[in-house]
Protein backbone atom coordinates (compact mmCIF):
# COMPACT_ATOMS: atom_id res chain seq x y z
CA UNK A 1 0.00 0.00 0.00
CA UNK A 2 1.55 3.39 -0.79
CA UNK A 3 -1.10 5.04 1.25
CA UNK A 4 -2.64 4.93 4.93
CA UNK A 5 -5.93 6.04 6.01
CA UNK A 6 -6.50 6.89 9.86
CA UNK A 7 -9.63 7.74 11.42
CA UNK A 8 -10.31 10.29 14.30
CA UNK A 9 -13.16 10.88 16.51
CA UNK A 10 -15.50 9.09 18.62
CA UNK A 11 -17.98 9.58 15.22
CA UNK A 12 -15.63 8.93 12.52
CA UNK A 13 -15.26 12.46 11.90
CA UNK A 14 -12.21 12.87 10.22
CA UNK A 15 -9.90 11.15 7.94
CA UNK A 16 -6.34 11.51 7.36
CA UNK A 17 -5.29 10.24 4.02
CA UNK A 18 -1.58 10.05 3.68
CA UNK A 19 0.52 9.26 1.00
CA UNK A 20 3.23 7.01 2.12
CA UNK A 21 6.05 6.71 -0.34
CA UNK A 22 8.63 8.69 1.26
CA UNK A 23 11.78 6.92 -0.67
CA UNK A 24 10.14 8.63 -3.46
CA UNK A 25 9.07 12.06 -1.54
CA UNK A 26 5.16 10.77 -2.22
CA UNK A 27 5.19 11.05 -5.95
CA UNK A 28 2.28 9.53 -7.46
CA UNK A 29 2.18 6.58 -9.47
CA UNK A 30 -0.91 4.68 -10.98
CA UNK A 31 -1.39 2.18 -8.23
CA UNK A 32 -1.48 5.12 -5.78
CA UNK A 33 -3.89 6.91 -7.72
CA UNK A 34 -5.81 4.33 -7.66
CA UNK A 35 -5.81 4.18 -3.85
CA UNK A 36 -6.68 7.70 -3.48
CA UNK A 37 -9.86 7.49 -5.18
CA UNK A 38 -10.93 3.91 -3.30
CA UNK A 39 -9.93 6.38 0.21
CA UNK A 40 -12.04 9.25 -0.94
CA UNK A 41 -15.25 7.02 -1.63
CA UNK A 42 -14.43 5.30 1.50
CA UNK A 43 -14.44 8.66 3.48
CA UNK A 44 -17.72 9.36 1.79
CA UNK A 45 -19.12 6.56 2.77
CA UNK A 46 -18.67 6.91 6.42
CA UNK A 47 -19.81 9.72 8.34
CA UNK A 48 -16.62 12.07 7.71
CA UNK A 49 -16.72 15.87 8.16
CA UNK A 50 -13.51 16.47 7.44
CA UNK A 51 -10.73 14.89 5.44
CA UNK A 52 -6.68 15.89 5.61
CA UNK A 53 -4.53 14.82 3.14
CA UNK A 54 -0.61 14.89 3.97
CA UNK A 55 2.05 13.11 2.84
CA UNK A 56 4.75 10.97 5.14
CA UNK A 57 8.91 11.79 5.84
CA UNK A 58 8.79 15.27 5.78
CA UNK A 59 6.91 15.87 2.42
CA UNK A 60 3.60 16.28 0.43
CA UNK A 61 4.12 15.15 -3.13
CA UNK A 62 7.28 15.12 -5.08
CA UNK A 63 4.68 15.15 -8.44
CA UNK A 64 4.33 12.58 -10.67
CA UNK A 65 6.54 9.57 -10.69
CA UNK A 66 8.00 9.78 -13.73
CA UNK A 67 9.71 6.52 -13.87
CA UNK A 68 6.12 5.15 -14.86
CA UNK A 69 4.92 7.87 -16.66
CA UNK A 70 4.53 7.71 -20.24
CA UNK A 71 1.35 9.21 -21.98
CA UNK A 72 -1.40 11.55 -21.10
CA UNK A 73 -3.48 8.96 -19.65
CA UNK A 74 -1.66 9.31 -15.98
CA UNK A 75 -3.16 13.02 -16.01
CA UNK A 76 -6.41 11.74 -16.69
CA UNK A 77 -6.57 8.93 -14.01
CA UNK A 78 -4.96 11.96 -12.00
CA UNK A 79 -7.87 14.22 -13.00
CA UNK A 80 -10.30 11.70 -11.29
CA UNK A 81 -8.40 12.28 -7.83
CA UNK A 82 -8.82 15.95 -8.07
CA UNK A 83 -12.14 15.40 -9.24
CA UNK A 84 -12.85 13.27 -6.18
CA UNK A 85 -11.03 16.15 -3.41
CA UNK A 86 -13.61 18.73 -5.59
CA UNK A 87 -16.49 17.35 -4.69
CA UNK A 88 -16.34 15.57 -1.57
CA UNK A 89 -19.68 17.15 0.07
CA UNK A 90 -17.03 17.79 3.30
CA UNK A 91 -14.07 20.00 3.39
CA UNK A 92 -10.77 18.56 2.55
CA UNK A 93 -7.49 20.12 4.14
CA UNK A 94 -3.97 19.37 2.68
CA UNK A 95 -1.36 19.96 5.36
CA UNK A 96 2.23 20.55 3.65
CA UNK A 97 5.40 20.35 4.53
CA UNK A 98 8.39 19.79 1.81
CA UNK A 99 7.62 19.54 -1.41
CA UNK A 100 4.17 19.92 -2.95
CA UNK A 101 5.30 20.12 -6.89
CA UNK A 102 3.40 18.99 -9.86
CA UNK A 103 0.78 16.78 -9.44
CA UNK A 104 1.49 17.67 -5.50
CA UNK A 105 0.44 21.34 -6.41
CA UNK A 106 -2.15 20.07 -8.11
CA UNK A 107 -3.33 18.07 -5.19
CA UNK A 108 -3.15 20.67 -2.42
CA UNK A 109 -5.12 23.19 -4.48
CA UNK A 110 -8.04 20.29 -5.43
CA UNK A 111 -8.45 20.78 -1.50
CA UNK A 112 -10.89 23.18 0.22
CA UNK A 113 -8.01 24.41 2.52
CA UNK A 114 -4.48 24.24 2.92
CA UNK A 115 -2.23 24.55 5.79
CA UNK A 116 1.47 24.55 5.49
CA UNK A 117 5.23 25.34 6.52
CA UNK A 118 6.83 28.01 5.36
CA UNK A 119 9.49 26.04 3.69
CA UNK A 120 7.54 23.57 2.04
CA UNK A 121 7.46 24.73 -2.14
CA UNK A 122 4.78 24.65 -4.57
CA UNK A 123 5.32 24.37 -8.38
CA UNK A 124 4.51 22.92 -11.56
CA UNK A 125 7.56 21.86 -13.05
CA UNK A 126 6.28 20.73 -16.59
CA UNK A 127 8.11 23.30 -19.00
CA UNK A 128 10.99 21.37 -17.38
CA UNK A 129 9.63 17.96 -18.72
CA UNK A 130 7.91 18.76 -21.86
CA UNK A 131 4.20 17.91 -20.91
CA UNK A 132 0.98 20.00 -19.76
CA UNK A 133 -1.26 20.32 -16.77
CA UNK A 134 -4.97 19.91 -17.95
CA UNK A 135 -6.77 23.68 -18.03
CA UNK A 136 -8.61 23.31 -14.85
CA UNK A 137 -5.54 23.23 -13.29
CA UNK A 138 -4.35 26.34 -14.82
CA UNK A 139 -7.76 28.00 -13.28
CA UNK A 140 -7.83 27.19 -10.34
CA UNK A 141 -3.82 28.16 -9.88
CA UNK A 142 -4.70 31.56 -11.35
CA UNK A 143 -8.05 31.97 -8.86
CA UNK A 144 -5.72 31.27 -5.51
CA UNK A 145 -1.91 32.17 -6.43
CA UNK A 146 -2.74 35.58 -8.84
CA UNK A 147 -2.78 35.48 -12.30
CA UNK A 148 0.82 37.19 -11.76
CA UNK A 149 2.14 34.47 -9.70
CA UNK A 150 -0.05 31.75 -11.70
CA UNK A 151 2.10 33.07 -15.38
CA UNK A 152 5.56 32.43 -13.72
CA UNK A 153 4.79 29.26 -12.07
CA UNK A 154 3.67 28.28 -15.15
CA UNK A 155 4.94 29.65 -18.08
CA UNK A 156 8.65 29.87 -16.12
CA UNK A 157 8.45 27.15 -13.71
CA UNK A 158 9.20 28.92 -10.57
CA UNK A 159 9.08 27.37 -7.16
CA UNK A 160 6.37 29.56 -4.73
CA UNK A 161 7.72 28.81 -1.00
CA UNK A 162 5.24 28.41 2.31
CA UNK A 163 5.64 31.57 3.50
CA UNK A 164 4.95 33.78 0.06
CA UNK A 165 2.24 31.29 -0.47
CA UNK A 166 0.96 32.12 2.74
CA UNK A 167 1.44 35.57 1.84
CA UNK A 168 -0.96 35.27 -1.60
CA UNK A 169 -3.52 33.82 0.32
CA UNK A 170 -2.82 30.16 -1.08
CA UNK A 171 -2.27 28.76 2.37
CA UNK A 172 -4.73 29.41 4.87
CA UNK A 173 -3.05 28.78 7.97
CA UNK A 174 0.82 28.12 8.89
CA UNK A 175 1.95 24.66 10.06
CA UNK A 176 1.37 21.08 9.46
CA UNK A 177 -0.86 17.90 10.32
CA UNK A 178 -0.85 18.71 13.86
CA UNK A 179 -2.14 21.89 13.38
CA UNK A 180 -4.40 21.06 10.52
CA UNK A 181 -6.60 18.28 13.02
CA UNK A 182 -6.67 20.98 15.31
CA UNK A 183 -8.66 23.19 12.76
CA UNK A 184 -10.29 19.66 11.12
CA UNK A 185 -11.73 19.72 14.71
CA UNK A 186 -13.00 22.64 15.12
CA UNK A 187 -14.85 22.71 11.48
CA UNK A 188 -16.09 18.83 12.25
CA UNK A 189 -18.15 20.55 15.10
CA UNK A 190 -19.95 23.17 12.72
CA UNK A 191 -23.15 22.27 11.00
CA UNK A 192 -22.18 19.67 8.21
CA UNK A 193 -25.31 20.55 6.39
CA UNK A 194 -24.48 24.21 5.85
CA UNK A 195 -21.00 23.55 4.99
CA UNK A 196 -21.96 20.99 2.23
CA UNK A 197 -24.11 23.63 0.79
CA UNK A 198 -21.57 26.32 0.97
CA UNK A 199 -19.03 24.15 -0.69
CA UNK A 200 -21.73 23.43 -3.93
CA UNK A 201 -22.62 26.73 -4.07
CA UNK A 202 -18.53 27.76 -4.05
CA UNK A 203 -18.21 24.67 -6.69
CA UNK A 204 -20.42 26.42 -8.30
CA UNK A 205 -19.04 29.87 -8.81
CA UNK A 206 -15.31 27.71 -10.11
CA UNK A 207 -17.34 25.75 -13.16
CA UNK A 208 -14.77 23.55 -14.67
CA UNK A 209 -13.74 25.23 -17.96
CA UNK A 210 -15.45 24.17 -20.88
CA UNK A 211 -14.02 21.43 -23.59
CA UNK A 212 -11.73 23.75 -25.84
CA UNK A 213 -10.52 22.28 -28.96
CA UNK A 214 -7.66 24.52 -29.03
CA UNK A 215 -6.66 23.45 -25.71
CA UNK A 216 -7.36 19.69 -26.17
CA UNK A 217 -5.17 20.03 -29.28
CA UNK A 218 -2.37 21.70 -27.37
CA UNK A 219 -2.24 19.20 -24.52
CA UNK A 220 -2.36 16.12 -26.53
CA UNK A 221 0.49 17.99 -29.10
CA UNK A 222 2.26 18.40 -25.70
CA UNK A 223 1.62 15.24 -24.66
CA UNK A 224 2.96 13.22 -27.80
CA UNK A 225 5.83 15.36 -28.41
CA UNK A 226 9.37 14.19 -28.81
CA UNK A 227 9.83 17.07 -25.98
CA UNK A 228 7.90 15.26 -24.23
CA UNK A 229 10.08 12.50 -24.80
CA UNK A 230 13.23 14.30 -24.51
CA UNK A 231 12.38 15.54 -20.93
CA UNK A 232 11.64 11.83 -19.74
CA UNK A 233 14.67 10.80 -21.19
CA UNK A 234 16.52 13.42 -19.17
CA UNK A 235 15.03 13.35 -16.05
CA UNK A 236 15.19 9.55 -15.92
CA UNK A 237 19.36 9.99 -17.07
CA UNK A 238 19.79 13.05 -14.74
CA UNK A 239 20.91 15.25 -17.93
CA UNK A 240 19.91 18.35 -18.68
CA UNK A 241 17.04 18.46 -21.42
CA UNK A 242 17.43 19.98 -24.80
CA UNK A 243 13.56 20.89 -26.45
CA UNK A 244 12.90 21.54 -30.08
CA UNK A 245 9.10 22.01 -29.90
CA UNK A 246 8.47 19.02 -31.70
């Protein structure tokens, strides 16, 4: 099992979902992926108010595993996870420390709130790699990091740290798992009706962008690139990549 569910609470109130693959700093392959989304209808099938992802040794998620990665179908069985966080009728928290990059950004901003260190990093890396994050991705980094921010984490792959994330309103609170069950248990006791319609209705104001055929055609170009290519090749050698935008 590369992840671990633990349940709080005389009622079952709150589950901590942690990714447990710290040789790897938590990146995400398939079979964990797969996990994530048996957890999440697990949680929704008990009587959970609150949910916390976090990741074990010191860090969220390293991204994607690239030593298994090889087409655009990892982002779609990725897609379903954030999907899942989205629209969990509870609030989800993901409490950070270390690296949250890639598909680790992608996962702490599929949750309702975020608490984290100051020195843990946010980022998506993919210029870096030669492949694309899917557009709702690239809206809902714009709606919490800026649109300023959201262009240079993604158009020059910077690295956002806790503390400026903190700063932009990204993270909510400073510290870790600790500190995120203390707030899990203070929402848990709030009326879990009301919250479940507050989250639809906020849901509802962040509609998942519409099917784009110019976007679809970008990704997939992206996708099935010899860039694409190219950057697995490196990262996998430890090289530095050359692109060609083909």
């Amino acid at each position: 099992m590369t992840t671990h569910v633990d349940v709080h609470g005389p009622d079952e109130a709150i589950t901590v979902l942690t990714l447990d693959r710290p040789e790897r700093r938590n990146a995400l392959d398939h079979a964990t992926l797969g996990e994530l989304i048996e957890a999440l209808a697990a949680a929704e099938a008990r009587p959970t108010r609150v949910l916390i992802l976090t990741g074990a040794g010191g860090h969220f998620c390293a991204g994607a595993d690239l030593t298994g990665v090889e087409d655009a179908q990892f982002a779609a069985y990725l897609q379903q996870v954030l999907d899942a966080l989205r629209s969990t009728s509870f609030p989800t928290i993901a409490a950070i420390e270390g690296a949250a990059l890639g598909a680790g950004t992608q996962l702490a901003v599929a949750c309702d709130l975020r608490v984290a260190t100051d020195d843990a990093s946010f980022g998506i890396p993919a210029a870096k790699l030669g492949l694309m994050v899917n557009h709702w991705t690239v809206q809902r980094v714009e709606q919490l990091f800026g649109a300023s921010t959201a262009r240079a984490v993604l158009l020059a792959a910077e690295v956002v740290k806790g503390a400026d994330a903190r700063r932009l309103g990204v993270i909510n609170r400073e510290g870790a798992l600790p500190e995120a069950l203390v707030w899990a248990e203070q929402i848990a006791a709030l009326a879990p009706l009301t919250i479940a319609g507050h989250k639809l209705m906020l849901n509802k104001l962040e509609e998942q962008p519409a099917d784009d055929p110019d976007v679809d055609a970008a990704f997939h170009r992206a996708w099935g690139s010899e860039d694409f290519a190219e950057g697995l090749d490196a990262f996998r050698n430890r090289r530095t990549p050359t692109f060609r935008g083909r």
